[in-house]
Structures are given as structure tokens and as C-alpha cells.
C-alpha atoms as a PDB file:
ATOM      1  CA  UNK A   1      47.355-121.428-157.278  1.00  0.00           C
ATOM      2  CA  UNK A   2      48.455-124.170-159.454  1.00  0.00           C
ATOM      3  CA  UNK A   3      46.215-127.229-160.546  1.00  0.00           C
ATOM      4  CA  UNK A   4      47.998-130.366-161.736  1.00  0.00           C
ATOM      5  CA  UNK A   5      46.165-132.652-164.051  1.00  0.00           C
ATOM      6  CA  UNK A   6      46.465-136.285-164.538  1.00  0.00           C
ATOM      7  CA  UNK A   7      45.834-137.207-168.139  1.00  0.00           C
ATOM      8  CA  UNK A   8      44.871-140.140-170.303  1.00  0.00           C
ATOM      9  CA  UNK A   9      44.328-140.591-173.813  1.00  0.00           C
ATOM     10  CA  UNK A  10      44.169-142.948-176.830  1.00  0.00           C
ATOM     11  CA  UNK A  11      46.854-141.170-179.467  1.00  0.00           C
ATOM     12  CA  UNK A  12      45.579-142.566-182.746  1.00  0.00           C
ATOM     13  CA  UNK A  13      43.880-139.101-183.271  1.00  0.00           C
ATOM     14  CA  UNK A  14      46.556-137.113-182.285  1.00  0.00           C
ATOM     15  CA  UNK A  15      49.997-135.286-183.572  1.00  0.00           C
ATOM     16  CA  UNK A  16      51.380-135.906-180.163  1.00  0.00           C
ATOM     17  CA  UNK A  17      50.845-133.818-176.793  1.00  0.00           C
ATOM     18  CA  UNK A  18      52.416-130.566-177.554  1.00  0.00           C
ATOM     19  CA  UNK A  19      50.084-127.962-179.407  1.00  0.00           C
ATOM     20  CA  UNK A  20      50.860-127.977-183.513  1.00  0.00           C
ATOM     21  CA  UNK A  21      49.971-125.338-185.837  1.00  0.00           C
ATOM     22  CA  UNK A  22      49.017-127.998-188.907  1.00  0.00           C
ATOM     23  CA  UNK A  23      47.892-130.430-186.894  1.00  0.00           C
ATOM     24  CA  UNK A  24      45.424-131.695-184.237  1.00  0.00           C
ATOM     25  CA  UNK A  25      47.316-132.255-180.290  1.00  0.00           C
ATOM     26  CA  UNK A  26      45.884-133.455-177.433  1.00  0.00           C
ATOM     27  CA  UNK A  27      46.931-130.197-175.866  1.00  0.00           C
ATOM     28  CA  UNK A  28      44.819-128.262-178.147  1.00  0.00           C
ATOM     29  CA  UNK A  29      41.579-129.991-177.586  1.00  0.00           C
ATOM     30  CA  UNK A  30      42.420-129.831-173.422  1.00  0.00           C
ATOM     31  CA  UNK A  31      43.301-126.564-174.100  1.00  0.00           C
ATOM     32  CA  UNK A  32      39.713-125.973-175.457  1.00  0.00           C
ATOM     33  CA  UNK A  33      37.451-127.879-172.966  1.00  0.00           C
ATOM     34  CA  UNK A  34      39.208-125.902-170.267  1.00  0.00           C
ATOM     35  CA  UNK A  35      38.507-122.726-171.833  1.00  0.00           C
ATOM     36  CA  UNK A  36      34.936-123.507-172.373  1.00  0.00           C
ATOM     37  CA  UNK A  37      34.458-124.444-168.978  1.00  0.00           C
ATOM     38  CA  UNK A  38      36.290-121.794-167.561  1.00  0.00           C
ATOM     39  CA  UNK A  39      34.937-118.768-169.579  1.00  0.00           C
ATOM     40  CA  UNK A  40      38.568-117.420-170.708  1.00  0.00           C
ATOM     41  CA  UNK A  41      41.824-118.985-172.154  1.00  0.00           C
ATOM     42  CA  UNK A  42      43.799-121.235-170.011  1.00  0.00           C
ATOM     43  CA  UNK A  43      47.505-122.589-171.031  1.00  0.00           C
ATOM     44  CA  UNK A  44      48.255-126.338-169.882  1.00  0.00           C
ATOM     45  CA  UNK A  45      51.575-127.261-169.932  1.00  0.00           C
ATOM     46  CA  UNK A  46      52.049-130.801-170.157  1.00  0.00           C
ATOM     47  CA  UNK A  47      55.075-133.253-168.763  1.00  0.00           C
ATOM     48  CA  UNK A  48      56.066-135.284-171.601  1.00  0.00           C
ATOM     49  CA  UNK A  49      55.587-134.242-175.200  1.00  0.00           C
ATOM     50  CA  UNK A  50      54.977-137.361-176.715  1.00  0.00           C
ATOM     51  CA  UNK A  51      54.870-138.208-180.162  1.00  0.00           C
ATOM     52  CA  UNK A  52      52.427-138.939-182.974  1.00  0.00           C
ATOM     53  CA  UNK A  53      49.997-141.872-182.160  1.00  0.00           C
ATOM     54  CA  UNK A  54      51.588-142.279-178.821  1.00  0.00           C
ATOM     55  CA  UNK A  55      49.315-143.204-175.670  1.00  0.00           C
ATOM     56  CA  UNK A  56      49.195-141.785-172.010  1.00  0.00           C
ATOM     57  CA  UNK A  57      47.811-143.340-169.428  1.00  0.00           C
ATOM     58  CA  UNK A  58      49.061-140.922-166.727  1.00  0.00           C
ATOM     59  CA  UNK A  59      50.599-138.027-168.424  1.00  0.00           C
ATOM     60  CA  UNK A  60      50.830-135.099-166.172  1.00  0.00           C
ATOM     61  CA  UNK A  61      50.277-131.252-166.978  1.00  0.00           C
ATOM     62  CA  UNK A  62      49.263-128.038-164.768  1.00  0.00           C
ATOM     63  CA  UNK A  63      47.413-125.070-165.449  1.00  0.00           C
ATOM     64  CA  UNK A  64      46.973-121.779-163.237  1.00  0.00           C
ATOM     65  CA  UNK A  65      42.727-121.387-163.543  1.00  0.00           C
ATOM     66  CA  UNK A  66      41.720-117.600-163.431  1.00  0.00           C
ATOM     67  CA  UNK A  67      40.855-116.117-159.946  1.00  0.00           C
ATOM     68  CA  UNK A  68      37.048-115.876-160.465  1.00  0.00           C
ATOM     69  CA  UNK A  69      37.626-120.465-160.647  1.00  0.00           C
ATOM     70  CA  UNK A  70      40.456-120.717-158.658  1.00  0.00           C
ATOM     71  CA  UNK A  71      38.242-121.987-155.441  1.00  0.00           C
ATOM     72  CA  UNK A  72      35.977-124.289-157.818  1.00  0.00           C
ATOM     73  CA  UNK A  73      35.863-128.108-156.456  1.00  0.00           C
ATOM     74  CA  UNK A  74      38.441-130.144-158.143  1.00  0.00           C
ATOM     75  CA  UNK A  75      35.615-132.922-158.954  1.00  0.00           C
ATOM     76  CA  UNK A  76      33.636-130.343-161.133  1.00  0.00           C
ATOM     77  CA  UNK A  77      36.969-128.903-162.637  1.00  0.00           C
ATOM     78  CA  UNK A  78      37.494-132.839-163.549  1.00  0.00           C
ATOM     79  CA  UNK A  79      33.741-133.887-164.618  1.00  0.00           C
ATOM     80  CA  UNK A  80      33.183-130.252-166.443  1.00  0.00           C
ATOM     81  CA  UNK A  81      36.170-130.923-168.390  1.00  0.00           C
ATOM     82  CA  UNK A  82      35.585-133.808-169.510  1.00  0.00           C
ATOM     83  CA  UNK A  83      32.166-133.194-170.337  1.00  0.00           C
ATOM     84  CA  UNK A  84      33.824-131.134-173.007  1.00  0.00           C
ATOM     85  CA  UNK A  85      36.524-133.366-174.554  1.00  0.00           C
ATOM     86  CA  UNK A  86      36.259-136.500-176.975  1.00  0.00           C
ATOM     87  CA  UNK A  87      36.172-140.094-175.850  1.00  0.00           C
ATOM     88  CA  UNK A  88      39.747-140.736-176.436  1.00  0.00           C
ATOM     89  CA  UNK A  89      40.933-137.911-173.862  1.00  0.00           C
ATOM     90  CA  UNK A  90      40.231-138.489-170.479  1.00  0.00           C
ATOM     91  CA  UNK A  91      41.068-136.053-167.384  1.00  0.00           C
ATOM     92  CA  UNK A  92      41.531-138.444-164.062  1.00  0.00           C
ATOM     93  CA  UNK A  93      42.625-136.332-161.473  1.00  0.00           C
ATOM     94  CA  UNK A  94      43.074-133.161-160.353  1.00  0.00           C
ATOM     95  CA  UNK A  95      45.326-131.470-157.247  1.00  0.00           C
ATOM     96  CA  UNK A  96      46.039-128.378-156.403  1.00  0.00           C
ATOM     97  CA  UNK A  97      49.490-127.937-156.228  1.00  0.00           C
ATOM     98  CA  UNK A  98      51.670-125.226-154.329  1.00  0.00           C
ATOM     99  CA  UNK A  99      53.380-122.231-156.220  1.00  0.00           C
ATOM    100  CA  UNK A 100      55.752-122.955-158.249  1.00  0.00           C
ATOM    101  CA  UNK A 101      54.831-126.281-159.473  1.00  0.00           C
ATOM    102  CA  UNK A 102      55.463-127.114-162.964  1.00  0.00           C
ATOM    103  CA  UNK A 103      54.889-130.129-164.659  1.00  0.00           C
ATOM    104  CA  UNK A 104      58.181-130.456-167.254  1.00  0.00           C
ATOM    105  CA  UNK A 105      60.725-128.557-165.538  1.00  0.00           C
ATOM    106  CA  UNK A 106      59.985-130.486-162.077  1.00  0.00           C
ATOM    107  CA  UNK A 107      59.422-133.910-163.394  1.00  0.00           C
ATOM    108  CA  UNK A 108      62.021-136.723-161.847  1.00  0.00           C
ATOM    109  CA  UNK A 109      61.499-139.187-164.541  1.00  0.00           C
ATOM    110  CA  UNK A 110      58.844-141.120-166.705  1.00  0.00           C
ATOM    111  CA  UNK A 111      57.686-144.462-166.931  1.00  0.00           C
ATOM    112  CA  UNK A 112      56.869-145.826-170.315  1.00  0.00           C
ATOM    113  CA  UNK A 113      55.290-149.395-171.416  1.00  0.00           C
ATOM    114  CA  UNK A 114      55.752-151.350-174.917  1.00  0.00           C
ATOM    115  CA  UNK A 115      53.261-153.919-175.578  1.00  0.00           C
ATOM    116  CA  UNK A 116      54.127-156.765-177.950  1.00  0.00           C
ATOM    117  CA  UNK A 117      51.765-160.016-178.492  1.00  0.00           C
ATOM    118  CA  UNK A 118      52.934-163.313-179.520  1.00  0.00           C
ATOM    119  CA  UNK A 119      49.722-164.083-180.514  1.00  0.00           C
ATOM    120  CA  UNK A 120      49.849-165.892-183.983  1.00  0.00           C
ATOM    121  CA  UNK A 121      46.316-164.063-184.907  1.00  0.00           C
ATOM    122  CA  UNK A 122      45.992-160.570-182.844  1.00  0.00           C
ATOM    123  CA  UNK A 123      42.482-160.036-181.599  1.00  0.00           C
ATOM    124  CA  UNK A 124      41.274-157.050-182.604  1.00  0.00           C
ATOM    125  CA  UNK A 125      40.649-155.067-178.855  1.00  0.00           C
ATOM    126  CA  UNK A 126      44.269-155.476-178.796  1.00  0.00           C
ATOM    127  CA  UNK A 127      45.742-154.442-182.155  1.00  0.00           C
ATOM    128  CA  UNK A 128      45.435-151.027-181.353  1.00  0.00           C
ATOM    129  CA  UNK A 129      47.525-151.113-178.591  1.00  0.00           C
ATOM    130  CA  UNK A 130      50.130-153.979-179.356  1.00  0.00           C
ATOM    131  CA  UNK A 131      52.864-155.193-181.687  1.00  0.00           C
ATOM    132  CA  UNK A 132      51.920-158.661-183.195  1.00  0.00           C
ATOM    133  CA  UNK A 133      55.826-160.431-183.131  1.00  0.00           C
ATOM    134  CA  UNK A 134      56.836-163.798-183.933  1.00  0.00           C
ATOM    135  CA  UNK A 135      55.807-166.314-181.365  1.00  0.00           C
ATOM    136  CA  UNK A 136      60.178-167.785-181.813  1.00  0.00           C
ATOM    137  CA  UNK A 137      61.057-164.001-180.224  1.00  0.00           C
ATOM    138  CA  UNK A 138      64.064-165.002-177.825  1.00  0.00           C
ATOM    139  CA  UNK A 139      62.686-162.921-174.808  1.00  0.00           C
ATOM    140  CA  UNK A 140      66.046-164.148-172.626  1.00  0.00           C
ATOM    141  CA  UNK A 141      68.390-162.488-175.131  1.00  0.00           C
ATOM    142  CA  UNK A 142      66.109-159.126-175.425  1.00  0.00           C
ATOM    143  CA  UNK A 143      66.329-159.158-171.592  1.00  0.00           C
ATOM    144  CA  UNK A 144      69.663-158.914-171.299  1.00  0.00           C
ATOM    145  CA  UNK A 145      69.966-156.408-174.343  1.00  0.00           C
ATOM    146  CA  UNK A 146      67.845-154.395-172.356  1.00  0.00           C
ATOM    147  CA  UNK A 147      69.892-154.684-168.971  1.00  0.00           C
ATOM    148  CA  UNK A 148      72.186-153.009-171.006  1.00  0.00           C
ATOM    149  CA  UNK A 149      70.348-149.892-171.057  1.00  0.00           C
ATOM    150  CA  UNK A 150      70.426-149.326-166.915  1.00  0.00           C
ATOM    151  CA  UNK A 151      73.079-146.070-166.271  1.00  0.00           C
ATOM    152  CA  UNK A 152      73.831-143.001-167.657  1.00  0.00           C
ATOM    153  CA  UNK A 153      74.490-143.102-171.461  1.00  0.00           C
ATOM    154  CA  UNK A 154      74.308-140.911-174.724  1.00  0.00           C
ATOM    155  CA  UNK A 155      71.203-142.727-176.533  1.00  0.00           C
ATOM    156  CA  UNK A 156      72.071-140.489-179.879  1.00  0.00           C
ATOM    157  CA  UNK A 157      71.823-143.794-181.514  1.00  0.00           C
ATOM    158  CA  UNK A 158      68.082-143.834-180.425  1.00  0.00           C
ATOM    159  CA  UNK A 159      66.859-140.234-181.317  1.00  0.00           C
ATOM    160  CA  UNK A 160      64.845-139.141-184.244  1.00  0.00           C
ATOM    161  CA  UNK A 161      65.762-135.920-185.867  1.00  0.00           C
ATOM    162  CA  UNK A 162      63.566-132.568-184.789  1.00  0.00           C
ATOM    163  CA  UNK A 163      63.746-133.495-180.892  1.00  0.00           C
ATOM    164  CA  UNK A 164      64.193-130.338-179.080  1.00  0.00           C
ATOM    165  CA  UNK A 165      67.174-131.804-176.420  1.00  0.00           C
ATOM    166  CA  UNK A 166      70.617-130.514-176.297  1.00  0.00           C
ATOM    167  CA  UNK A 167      72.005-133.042-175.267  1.00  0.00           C
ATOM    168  CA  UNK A 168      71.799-136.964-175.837  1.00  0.00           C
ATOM    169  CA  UNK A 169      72.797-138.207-172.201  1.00  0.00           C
ATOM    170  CA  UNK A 170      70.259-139.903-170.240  1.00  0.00           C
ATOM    171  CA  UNK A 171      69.872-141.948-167.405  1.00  0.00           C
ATOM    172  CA  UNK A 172      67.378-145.316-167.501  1.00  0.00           C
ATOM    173  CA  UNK A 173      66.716-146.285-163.790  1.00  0.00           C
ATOM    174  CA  UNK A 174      64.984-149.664-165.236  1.00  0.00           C
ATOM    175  CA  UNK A 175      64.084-151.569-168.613  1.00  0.00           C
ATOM    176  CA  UNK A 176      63.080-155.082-168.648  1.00  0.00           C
ATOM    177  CA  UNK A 177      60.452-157.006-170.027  1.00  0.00           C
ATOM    178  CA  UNK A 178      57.710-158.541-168.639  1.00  0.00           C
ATOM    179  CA  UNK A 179      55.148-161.795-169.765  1.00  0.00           C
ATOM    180  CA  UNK A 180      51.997-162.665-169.410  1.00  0.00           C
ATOM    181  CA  UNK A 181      50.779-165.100-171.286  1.00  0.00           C
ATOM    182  CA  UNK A 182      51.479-164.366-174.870  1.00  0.00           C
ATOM    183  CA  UNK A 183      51.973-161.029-174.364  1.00  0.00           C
ATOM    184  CA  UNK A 184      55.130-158.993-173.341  1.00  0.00           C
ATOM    185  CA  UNK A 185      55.604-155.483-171.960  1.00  0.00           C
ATOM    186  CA  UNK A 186      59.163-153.836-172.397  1.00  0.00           C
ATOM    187  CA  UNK A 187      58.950-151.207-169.179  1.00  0.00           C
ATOM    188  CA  UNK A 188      61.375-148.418-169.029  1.00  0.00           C
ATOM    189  CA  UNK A 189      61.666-145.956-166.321  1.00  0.00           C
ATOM    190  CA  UNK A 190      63.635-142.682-166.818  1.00  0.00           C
ATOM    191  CA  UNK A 191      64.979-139.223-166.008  1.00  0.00           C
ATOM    192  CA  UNK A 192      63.825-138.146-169.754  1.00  0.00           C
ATOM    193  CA  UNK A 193      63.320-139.706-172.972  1.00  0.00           C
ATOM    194  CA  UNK A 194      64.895-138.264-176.791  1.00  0.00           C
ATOM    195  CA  UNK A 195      61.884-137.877-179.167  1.00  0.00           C
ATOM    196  CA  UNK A 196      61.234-141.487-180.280  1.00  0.00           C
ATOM    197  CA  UNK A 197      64.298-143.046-178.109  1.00  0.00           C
ATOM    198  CA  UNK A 198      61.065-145.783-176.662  1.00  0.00           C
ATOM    199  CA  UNK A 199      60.466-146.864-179.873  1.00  0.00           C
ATOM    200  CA  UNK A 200      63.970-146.884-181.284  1.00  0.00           C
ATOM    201  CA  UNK A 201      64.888-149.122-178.500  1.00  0.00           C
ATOM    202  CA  UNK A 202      62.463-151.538-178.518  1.00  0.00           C
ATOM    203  CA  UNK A 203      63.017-151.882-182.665  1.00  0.00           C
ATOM    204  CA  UNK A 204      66.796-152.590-181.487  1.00  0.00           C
ATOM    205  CA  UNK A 205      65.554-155.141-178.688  1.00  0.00           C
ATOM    206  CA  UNK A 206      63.776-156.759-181.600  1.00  0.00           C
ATOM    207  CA  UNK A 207      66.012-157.134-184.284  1.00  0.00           C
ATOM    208  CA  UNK A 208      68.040-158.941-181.048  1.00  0.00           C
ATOM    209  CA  UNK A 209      65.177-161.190-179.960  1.00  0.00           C
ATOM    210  CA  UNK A 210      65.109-162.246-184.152  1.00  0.00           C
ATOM    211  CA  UNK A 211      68.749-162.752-183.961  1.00  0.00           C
ATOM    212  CA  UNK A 212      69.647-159.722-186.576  1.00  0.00           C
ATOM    213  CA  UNK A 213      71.989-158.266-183.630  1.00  0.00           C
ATOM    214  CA  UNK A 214      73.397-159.766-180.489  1.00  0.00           C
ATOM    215  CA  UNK A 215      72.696-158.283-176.959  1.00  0.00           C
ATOM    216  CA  UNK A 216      76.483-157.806-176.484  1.00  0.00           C
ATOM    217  CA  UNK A 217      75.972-155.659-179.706  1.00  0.00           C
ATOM    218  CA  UNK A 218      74.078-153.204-177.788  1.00  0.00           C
ATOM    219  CA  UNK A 219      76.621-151.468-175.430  1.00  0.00           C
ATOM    220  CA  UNK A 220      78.509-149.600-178.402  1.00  0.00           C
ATOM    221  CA  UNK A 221      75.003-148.034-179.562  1.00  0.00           C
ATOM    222  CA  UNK A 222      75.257-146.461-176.171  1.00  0.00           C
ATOM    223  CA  UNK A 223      78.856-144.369-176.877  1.00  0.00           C
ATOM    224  CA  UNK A 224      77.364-141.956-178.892  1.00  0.00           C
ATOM    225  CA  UNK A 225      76.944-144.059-182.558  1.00  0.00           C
ATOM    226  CA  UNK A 226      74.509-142.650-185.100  1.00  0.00           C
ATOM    227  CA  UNK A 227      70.974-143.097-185.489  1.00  0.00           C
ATOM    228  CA  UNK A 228      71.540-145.337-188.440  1.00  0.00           C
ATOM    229  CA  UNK A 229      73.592-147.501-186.234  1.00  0.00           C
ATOM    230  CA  UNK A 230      70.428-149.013-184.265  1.00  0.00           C
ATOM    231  CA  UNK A 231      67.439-150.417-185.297  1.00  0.00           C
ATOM    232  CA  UNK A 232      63.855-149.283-186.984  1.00  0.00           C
ATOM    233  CA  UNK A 233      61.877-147.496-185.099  1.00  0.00           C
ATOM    234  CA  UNK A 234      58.726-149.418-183.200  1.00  0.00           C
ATOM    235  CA  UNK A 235      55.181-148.254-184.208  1.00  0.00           C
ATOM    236  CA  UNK A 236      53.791-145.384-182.152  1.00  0.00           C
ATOM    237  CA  UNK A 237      50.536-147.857-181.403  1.00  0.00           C
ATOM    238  CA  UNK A 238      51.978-149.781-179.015  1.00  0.00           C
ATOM    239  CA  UNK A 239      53.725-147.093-177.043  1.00  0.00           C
ATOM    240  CA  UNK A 240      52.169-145.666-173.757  1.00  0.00           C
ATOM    241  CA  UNK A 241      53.087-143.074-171.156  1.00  0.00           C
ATOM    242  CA  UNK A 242      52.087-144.332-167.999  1.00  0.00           C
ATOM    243  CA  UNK A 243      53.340-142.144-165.465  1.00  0.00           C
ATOM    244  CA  UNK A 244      55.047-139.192-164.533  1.00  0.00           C
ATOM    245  CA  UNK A 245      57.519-139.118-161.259  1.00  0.00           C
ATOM    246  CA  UNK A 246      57.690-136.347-158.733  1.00  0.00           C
ATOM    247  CA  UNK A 247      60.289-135.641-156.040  1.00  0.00           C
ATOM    248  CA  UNK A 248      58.580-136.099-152.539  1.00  0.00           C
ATOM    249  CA  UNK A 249      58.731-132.619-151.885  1.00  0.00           C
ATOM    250  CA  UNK A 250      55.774-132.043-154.792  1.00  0.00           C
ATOM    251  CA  UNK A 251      52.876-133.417-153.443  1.00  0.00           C
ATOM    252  CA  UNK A 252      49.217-132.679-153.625  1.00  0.00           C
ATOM    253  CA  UNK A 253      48.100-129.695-151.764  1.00  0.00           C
ATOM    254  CA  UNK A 254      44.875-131.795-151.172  1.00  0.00           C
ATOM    255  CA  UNK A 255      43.681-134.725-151.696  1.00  0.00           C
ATOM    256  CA  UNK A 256      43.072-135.025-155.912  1.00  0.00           C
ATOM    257  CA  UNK A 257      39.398-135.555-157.553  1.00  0.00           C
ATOM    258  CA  UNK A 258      38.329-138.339-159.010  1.00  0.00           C
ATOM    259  CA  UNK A 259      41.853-140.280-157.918  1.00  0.00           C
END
């Protein structure tokens, strides 16, 4: 039996998702709480790795609990684990899943969100979270820079070094921004991300909306030019992974805990 788990976090604390032999991961302290609560080592493999300082709201991982837990009730798997973890890592769901469910290998796409605030003095609750730009952004020519990105292209000009793809061709389902108020949220949907290609594009969809590059500018990044060819990368802050997509054929076993 396989239990998939719906995760949140704030990433401030963290070296990314993926466990880290020098540094803390959210994996690791997930890893723990589950192990505590379980009475014996559990593995949780999670869907997206993300990177340092990076948010989730919905990441998704799955574990396989030992037999002597397997039948436990999802709502004390997800209250007894959290019991265990710090504030800034939150379990939300649960489901049990049916064999062979795994959370990378099966995952359709991801959606990510980029928050950026016009604000000319950023409020403190929201620094954290958002990218303070200048209130003269062009938000019209960063929206069609980012139209750019829909299709099938190799994002090599958007990947840091020490990603662990083989190959730089990815397909981006949607990107476009979105306002409210003085804020704006650059929303990109995916079949798979390059480590740091979120940030690397929105620091390339800014240097547009300043007028350092035009959004006819952008296409050739998408042939295969070198990182050096796009723009700085965004701060990790305002990054956050907000869900993970499924093919229909994955759903819930049962209805998930806590949901």
C-alpha cells in the first residue's frame, strides 16, 4: 500500500526538498516525524526537488508505511505527523494510493507561482514571500515575453549548473501573469522544470518589463543559447510550488484526510 502526501512548507529554513548530507531538507525533517510516529524508518520520496529557500504549497510525495501502520486512519497519520514537525512544514493530506504509485516518475506536470509587489514600501507579512519591483514595470511587454514560453523548447538558457536532467527540452502548458492590486503573480504550468529555470525566467521577464531586453528578444533564449545569455536569476523567496498534476488514472484510493 502506498500513501501519498500533500505537502506545504515555508523554505527559508531549508536546502531545498531533496535530503542533503551538509545541510538541513525538508525531506529530512518529514523523514524524521514519520519515523517517530511510525516506530521504524520510512523513505518519502517527494515530486519536485525544489531548491534552496523555495516554497510549496502543494508539493506531493509518497511513502509505503510498514505493515504493523499500514491500516492506521489517514487523519492520525496526518495530525501525528505533524505533531512532530516544525511550524514551517505542514502535512495537508493524505490518500492511499494504489500499487505502483510514485510521486516523481508519475507526475504530469507542476504548477509554480512568482510573486512580485509594486508596492513602493513592502509590508513586512509580505516580504518574505514577494519581490518588491518598480511600480514603472511594463506588465504588457512581460506578458507577451512570457507567451513566448508556451511549447516545447530547450530552456538551457534558464538552467543553473548541478541540475540532475539530461536533457534541456521542456514543455510549458501556460505562463502569464496575473494582478491584483499592486501585486503580480507570474504562473507557470509544466511537464518539468530545470533546477532554477522559475527563477531564471522570471529574472529574464524582468529585465524585459525594465526595458534591458525586448519580448521579441526572448524566442532565441529558447534554441538552446547559454545560461549567460538570459537574465539573473530571481530570489528563491518569492518562488512557490503550488501543485503537482496527476494523470486521471492516479487517483485517491479513498477519500484523503484532512483535504
Amino acid at each position: 500500500m502506498v500513501v501519498r502526501l500533500i505537502v506545504s512548507y515555508r523554505g527559508a529554513a531549508y536546502a531545498g526538498w531533496q535530503r542533503q548530507a551538509n545541510a538541513l531538507a525538508v525531506q529530512e525533517v518529514l523523514e524524521q516525524a514519520l519515523a517517530r510516529l511510525l516506530g521504524s524508518p520510512v523513505r518519502v520520496v517527494g515530486a519536485s526537488r525544489t531548491d534552496t529557500g523555495v516554497h510549496a504549497r502543494g508539493q506531493a510525495a509518497h511513502l509505503e508505511p510498514p505493515a504493523a501502520v499500514a491500516d492506521w486512519p489517514l487523519r492520525g497519520l496526518v495530525h501525528g505527523t505533524n505533531h512532530l514537525l516544525p511550524d514551517d512544514v505542514r502535512v495537508l493530506a493524505a490518500d492511499r494510493m494504489a500499487a505502483g504509485f510514485h510521486a516523481r516518475r508519475l507526475a504530469r506536470g507542476k504548477e509554480y507561482c512568482y510573486r512580485l509587489s509594486r508596492a513602493a514600501v513592502l509590508s513586512p507579512l509580505d516580504a518574505p514571500y514577494a519581490l518588491r519591483v518598480p511600480a514603472r514595470i511594463d506588465v504588457a511587454a512581460m506578458a507577451a515575453a512570457a507567451a513566448a514560453l508556451v511549447g516545447r523548447h530547450d530552456f538551457s538558457a534558464f538552467a543553473l549548473a548541478g541540475g540532475a536532467h539530461t536533457q534541456p527540452f521542456r514543455t510549458i502548458a501556460a505562463a502569464a501573469f496575473e494582478e491584483a492590486g499592486e501585486e503580480l503573480r507570474f504562473r507557470v504550468v509544466g511537464d518539468g522544470f530545470l533546477r532554477g529555470m522559475v527563477r531564471s525566467l522570471v529574472g529574464t521577464l524582468l529585465e524585459v518589463g525594465l526595458g534591458r531586453r525586448r519580448p521579441e528578444d526572448v524566442p532565441a533564449l529558447l534554441r538552446g543559447a547559454p545560461r549567460g545569455a538570459a537574465g539573473a536569476t530571481a530570489p528563491a523567496h518569492g518562488l512557490v510550488l503550488e501543485q503537482v498534476l496527476y494523470p486521471p488514472e492516479w487517483q485517491p484510493m479513498t477519500a484523503g484526510a484532512c483535504r
